[in-house]
PDB file of N, CA and C in Angstrom:
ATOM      1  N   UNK A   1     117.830 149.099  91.755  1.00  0.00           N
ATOM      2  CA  UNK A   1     116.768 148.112  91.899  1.00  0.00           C
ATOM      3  C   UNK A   1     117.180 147.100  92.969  1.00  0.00           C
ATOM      4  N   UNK A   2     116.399 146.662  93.848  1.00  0.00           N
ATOM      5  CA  UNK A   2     116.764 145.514  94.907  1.00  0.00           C
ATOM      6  C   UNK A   2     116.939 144.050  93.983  1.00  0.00           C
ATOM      7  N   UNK A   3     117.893 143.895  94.870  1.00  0.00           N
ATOM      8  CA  UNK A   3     118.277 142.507  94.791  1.00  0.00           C
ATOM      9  C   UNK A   3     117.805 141.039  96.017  1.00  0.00           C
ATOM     10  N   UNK A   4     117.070 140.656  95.595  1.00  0.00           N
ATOM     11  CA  UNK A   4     117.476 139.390  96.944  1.00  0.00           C
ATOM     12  C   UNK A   4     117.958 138.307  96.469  1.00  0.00           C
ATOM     13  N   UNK A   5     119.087 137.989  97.712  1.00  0.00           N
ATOM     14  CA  UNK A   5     119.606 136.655  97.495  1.00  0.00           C
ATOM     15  C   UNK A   5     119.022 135.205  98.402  1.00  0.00           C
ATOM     16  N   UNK A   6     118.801 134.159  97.767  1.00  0.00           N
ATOM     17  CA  UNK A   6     118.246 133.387  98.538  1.00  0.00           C
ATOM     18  C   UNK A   6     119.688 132.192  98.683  1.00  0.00           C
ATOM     19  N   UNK A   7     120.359 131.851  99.841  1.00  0.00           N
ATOM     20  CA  UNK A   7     121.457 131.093  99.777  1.00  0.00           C
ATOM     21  C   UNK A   7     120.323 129.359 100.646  1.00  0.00           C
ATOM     22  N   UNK A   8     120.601 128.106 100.278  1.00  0.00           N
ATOM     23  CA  UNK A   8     119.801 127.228 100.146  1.00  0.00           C
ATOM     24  C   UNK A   8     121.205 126.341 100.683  1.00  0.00           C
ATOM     25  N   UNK A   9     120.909 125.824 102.023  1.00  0.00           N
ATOM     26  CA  UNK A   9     122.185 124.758 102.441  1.00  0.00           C
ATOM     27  C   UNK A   9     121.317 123.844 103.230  1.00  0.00           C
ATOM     28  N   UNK A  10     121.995 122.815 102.256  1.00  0.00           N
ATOM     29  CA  UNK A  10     121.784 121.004 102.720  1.00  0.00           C
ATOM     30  C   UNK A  10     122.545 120.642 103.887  1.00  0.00           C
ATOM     31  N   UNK A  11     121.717 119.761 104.811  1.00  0.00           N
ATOM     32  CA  UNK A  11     122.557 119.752 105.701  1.00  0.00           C
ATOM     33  C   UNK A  11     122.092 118.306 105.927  1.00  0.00           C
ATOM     34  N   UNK A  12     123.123 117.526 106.514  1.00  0.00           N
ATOM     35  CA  UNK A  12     123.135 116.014 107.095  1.00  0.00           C
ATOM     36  C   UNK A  12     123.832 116.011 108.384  1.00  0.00           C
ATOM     37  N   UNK A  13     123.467 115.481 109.252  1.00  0.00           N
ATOM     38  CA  UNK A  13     123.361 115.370 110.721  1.00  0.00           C
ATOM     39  C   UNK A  13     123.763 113.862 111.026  1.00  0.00           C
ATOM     40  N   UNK A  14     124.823 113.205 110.729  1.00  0.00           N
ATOM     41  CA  UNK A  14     124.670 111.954 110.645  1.00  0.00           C
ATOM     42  C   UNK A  14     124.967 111.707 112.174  1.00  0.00           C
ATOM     43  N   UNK A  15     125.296 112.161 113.303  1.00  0.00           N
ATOM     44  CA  UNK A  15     125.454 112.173 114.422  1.00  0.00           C
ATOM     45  C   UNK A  15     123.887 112.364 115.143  1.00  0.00           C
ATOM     46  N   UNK A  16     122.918 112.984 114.750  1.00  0.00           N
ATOM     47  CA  UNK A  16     121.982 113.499 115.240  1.00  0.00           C
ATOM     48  C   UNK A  16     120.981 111.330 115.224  1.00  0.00           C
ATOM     49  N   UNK A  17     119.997 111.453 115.991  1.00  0.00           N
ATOM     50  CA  UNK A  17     120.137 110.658 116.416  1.00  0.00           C
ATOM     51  C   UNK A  17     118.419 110.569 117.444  1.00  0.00           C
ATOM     52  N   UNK A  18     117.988 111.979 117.035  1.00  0.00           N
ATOM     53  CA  UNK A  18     116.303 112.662 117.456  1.00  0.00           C
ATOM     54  C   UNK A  18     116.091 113.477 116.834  1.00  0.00           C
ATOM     55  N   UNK A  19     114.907 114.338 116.144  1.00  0.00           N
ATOM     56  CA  UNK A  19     114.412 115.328 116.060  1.00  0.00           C
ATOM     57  C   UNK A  19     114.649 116.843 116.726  1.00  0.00           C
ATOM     58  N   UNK A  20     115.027 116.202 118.372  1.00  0.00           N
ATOM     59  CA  UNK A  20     115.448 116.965 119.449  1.00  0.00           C
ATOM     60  C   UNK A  20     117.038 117.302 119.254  1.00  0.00           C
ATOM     61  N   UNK A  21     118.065 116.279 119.116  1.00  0.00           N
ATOM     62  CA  UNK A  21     119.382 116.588 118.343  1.00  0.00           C
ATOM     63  C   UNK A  21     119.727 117.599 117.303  1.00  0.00           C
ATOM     64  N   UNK A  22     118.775 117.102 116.078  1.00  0.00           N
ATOM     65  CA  UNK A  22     118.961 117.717 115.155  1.00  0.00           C
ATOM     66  C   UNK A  22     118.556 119.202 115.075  1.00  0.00           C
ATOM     67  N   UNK A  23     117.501 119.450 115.501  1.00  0.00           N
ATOM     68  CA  UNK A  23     116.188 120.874 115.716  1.00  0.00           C
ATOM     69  C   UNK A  23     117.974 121.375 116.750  1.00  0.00           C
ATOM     70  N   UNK A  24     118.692 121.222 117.604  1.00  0.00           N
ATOM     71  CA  UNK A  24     119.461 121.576 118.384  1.00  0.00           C
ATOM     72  C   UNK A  24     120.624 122.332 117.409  1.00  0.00           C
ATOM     73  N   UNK A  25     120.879 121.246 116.478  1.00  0.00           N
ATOM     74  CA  UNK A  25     121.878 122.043 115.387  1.00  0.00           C
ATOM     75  C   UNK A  25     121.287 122.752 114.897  1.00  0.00           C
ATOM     76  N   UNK A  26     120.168 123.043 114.175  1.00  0.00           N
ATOM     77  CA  UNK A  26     119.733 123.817 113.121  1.00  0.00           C
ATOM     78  C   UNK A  26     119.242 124.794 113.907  1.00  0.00           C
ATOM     79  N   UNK A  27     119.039 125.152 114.908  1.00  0.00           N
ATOM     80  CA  UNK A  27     118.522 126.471 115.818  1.00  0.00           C
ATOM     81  C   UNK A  27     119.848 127.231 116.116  1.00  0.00           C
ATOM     82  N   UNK A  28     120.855 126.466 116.222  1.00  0.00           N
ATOM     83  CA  UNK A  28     121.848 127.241 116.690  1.00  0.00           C
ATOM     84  C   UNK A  28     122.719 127.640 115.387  1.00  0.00           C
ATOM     85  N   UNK A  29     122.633 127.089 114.389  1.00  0.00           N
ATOM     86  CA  UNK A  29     123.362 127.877 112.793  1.00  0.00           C
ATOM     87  C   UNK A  29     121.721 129.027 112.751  1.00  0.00           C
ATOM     88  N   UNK A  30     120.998 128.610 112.793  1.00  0.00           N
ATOM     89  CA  UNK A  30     120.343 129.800 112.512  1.00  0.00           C
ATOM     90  C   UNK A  30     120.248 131.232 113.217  1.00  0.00           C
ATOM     91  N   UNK A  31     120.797 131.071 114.599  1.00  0.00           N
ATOM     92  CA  UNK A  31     120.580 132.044 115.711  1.00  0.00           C
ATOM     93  C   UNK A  31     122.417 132.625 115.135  1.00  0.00           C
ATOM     94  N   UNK A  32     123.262 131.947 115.129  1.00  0.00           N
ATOM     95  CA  UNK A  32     124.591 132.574 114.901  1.00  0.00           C
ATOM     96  C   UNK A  32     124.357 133.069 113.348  1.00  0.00           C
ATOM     97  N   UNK A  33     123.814 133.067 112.468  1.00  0.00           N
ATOM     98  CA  UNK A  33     123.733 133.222 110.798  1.00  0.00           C
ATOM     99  C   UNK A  33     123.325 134.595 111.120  1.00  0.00           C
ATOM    100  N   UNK A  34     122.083 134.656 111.691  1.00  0.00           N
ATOM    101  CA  UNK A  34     121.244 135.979 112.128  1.00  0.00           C
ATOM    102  C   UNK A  34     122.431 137.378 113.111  1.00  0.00           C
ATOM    103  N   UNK A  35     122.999 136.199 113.998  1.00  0.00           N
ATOM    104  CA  UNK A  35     122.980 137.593 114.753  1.00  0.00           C
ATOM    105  C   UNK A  35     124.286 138.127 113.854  1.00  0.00           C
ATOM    106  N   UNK A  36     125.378 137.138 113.085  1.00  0.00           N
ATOM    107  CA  UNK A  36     126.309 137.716 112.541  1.00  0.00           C
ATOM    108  C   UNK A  36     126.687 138.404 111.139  1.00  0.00           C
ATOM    109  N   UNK A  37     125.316 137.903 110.582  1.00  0.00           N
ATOM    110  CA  UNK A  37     125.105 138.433 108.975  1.00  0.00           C
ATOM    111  C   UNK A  37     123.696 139.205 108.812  1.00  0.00           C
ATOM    112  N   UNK A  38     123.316 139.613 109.866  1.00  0.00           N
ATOM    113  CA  UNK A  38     121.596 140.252 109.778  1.00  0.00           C
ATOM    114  C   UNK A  38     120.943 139.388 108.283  1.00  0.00           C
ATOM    115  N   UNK A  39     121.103 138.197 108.023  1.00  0.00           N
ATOM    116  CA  UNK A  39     119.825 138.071 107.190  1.00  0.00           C
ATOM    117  C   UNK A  39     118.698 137.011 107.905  1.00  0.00           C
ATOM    118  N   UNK A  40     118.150 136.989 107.121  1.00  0.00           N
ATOM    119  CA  UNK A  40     116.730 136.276 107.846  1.00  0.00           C
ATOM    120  C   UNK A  40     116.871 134.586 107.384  1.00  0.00           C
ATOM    121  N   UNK A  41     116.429 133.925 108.343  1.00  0.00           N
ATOM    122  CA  UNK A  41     117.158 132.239 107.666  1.00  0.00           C
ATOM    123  C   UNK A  41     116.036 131.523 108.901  1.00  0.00           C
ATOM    124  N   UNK A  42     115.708 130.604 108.062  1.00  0.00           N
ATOM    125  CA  UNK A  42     114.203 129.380 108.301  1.00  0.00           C
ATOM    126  C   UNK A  42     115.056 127.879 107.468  1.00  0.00           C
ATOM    127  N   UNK A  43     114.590 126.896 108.842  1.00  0.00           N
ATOM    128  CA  UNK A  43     114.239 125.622 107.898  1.00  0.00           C
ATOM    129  C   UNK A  43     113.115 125.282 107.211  1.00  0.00           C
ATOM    130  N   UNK A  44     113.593 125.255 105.473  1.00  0.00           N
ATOM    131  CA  UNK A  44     112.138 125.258 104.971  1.00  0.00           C
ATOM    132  C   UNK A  44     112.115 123.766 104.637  1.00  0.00           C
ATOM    133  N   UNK A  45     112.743 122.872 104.444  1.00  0.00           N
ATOM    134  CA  UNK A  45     112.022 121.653 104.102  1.00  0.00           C
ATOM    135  C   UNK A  45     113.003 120.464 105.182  1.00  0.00           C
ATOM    136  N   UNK A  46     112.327 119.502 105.084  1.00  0.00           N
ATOM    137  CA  UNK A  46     112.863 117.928 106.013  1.00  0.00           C
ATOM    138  C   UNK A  46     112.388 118.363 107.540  1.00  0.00           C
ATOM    139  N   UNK A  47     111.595 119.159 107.662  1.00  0.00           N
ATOM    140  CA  UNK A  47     111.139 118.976 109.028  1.00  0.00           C
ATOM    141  C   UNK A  47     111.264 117.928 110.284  1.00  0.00           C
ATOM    142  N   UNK A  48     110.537 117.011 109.405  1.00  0.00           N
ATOM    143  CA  UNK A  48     110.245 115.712 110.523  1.00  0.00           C
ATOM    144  C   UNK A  48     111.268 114.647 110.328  1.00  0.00           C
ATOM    145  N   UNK A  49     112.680 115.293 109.565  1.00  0.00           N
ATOM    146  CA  UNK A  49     113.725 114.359 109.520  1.00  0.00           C
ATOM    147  C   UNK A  49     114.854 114.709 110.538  1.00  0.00           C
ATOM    148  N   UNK A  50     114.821 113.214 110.937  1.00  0.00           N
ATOM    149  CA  UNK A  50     115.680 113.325 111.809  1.00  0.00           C
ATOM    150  C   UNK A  50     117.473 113.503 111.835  1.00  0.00           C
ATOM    151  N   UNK A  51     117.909 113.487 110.792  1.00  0.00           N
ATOM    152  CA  UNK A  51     119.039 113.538 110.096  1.00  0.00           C
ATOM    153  C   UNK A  51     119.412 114.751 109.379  1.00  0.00           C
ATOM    154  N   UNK A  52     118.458 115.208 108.452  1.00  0.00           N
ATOM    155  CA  UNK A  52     118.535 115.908 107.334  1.00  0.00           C
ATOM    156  C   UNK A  52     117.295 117.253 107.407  1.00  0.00           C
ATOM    157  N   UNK A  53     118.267 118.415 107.065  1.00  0.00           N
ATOM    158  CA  UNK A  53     117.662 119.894 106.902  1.00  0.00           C
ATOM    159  C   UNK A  53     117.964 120.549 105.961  1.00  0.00           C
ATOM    160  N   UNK A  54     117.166 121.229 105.631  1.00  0.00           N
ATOM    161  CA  UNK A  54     117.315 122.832 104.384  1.00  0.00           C
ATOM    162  C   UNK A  54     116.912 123.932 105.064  1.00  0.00           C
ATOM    163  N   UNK A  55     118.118 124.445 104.866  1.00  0.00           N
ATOM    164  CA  UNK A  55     118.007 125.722 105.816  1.00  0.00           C
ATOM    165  C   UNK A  55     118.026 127.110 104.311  1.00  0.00           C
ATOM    166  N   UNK A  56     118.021 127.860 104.526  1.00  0.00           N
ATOM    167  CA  UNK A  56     117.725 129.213 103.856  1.00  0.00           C
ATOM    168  C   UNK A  56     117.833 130.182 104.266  1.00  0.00           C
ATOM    169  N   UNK A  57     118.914 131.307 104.085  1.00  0.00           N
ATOM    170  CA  UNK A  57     119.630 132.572 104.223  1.00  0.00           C
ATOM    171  C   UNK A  57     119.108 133.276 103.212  1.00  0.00           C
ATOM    172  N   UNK A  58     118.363 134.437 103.482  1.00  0.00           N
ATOM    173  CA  UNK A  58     117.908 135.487 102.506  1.00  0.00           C
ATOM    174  C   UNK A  58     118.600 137.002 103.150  1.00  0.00           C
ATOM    175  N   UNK A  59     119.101 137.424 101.776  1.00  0.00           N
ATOM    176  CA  UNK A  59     119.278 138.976 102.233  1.00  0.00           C
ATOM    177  C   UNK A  59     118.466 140.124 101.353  1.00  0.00           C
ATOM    178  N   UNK A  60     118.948 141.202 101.597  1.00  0.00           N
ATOM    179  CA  UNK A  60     118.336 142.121 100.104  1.00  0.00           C
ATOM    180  C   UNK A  60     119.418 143.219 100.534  1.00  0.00           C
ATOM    181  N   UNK A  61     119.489 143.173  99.087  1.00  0.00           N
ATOM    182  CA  UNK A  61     120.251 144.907  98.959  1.00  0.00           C
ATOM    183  C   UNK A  61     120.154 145.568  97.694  1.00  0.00           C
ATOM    184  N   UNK A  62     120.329 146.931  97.596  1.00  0.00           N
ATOM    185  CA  UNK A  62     119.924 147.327  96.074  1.00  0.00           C
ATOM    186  C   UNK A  62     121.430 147.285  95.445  1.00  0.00           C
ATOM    187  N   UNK A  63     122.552 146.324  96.067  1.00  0.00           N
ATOM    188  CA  UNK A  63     123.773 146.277  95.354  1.00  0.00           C
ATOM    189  C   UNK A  63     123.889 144.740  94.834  1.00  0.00           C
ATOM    190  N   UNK A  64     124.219 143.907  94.608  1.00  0.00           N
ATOM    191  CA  UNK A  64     123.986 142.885  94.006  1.00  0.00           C
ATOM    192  C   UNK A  64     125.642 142.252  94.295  1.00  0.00           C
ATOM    193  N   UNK A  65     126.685 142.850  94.117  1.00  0.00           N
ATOM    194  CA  UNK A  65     128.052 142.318  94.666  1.00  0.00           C
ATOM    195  C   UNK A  65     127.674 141.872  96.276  1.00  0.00           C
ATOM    196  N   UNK A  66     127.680 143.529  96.749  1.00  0.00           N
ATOM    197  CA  UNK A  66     127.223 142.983  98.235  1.00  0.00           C
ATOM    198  C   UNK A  66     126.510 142.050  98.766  1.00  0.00           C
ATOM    199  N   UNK A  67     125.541 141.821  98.232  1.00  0.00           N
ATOM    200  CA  UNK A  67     124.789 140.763  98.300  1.00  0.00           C
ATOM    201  C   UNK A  67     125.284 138.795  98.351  1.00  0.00           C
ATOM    202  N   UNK A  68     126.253 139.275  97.025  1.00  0.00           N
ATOM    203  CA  UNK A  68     127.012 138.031  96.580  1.00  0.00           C
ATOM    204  C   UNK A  68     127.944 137.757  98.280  1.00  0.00           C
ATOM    205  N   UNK A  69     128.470 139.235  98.825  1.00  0.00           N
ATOM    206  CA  UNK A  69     129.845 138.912  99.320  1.00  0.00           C
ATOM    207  C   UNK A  69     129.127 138.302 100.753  1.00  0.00           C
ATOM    208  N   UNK A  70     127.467 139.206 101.173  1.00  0.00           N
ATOM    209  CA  UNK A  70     127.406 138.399 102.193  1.00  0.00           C
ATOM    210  C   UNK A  70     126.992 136.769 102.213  1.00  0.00           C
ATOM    211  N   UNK A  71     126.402 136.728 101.237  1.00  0.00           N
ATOM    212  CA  UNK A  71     125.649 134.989 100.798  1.00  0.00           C
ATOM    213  C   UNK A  71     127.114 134.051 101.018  1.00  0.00           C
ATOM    214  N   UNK A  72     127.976 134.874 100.363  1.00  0.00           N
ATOM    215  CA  UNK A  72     129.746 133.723 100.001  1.00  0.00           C
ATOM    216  C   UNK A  72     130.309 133.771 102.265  1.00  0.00           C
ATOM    217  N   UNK A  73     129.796 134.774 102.618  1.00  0.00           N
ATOM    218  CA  UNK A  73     130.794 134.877 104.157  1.00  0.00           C
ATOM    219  C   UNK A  73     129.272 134.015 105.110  1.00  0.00           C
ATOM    220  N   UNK A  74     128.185 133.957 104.677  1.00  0.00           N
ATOM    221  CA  UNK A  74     127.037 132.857 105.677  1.00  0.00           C
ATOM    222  C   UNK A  74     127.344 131.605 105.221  1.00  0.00           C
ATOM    223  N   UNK A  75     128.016 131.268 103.560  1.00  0.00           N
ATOM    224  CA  UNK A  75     127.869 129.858 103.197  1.00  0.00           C
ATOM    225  C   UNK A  75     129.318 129.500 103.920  1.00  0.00           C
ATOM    226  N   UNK A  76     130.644 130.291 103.705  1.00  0.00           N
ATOM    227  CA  UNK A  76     132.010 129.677 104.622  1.00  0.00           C
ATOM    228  C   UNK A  76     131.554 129.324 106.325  1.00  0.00           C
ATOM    229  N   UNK A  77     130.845 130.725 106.467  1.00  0.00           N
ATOM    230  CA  UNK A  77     130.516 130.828 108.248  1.00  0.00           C
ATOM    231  C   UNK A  77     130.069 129.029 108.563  1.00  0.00           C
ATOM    232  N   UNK A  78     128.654 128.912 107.451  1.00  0.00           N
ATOM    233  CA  UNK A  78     128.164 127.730 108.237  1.00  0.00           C
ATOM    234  C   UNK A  78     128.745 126.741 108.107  1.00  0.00           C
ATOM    235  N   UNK A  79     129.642 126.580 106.872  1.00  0.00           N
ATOM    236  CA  UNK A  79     130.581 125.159 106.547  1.00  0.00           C
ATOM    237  C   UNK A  79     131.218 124.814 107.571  1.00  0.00           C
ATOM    238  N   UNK A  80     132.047 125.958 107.714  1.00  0.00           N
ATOM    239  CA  UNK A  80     133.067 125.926 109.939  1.00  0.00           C
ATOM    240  C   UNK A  80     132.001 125.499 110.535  1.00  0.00           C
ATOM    241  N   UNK A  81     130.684 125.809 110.620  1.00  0.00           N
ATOM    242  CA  UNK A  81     130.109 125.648 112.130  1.00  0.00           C
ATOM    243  C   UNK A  81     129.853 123.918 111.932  1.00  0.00           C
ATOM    244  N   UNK A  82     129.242 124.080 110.528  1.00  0.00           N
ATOM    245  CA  UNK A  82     128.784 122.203 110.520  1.00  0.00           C
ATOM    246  C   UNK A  82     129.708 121.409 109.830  1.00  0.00           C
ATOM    247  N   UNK A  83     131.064 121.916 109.462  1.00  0.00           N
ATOM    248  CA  UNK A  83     131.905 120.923 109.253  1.00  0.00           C
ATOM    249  C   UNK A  83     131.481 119.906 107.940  1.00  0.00           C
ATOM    250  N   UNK A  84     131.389 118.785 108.268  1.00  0.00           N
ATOM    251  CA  UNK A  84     131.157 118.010 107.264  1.00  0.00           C
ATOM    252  C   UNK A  84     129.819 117.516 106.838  1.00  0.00           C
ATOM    253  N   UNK A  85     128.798 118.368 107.910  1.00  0.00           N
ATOM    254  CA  UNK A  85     127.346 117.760 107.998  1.00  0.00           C
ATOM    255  C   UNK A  85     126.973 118.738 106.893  1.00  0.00           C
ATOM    256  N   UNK A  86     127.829 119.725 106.421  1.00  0.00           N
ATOM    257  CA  UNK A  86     126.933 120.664 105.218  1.00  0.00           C
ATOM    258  C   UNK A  86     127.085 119.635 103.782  1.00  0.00           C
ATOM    259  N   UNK A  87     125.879 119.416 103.520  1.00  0.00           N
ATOM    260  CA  UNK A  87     125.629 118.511 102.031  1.00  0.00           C
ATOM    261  C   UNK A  87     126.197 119.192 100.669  1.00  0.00           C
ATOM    262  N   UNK A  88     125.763 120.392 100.825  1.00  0.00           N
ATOM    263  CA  UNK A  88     125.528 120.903  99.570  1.00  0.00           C
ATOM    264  C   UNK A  88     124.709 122.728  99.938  1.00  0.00           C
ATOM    265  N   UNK A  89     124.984 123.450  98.939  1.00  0.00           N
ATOM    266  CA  UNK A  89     124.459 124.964  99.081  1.00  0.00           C
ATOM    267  C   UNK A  89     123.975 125.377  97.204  1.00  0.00           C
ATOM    268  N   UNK A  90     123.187 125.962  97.261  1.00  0.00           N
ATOM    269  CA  UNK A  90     122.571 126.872  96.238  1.00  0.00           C
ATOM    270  C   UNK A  90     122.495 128.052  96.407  1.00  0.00           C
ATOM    271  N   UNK A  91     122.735 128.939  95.448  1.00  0.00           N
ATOM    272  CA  UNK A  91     122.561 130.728  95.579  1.00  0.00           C
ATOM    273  C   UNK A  91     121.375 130.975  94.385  1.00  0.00           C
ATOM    274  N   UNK A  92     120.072 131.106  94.398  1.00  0.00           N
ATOM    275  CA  UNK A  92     119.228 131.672  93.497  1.00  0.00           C
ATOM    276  C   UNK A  92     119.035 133.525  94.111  1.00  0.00           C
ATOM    277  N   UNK A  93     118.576 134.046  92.585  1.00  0.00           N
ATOM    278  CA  UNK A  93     118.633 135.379  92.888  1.00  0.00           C
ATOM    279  C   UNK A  93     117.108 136.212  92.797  1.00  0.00           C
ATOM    280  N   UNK A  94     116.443 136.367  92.886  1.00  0.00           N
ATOM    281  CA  UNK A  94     114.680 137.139  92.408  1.00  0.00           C
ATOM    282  C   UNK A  94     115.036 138.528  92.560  1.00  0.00           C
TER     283      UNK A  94
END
């Protein structure tokens, strides 16, 4: 049976400083998330904040470890990329 994982990371930008700044970080964790973990990843909420994003890593697989191991290697990946601007992460499963 498929599994999807939805991985959910808070992010704070306390350097960011425009819309244009911030949209700069969050395009580029999303373009490196993609090309190095093939899952699919959108900012879904804080749009029009200039500081603060929720970003979202989804995969699917009909294995459910695998799943776990790639969600655990996008949430380390992005911690390195944003350092201390990552808030916080969630893993829900459907």
């Amino acid at each position: 049976m498929p599994v999807i994982g939805v991985l959910t990371l808070d992010i704070y930008v306390e350097s960011s400083h425009s819309l244009k700044e911030k949209r700069h970080v969050v395009k580029s964790l999303k373009d490196r998330l993609r090309e190095r973990f093939n899952v699919a990843v959108a900012e879904i909420d804080h749009l029009d904040s200039w500081q603060s994003s929720v970003v979202a890593a989804v995969t699917v697989s009909n294995d459910r470890v695998h799943a776990e191991q790639v969600l655990q290697a996008v949430e380390s990946h992005a911690a390195g990329l944003l350092g201390g601007a990552l808030a916080g992460s969630n893993v829900e499963w459907l």
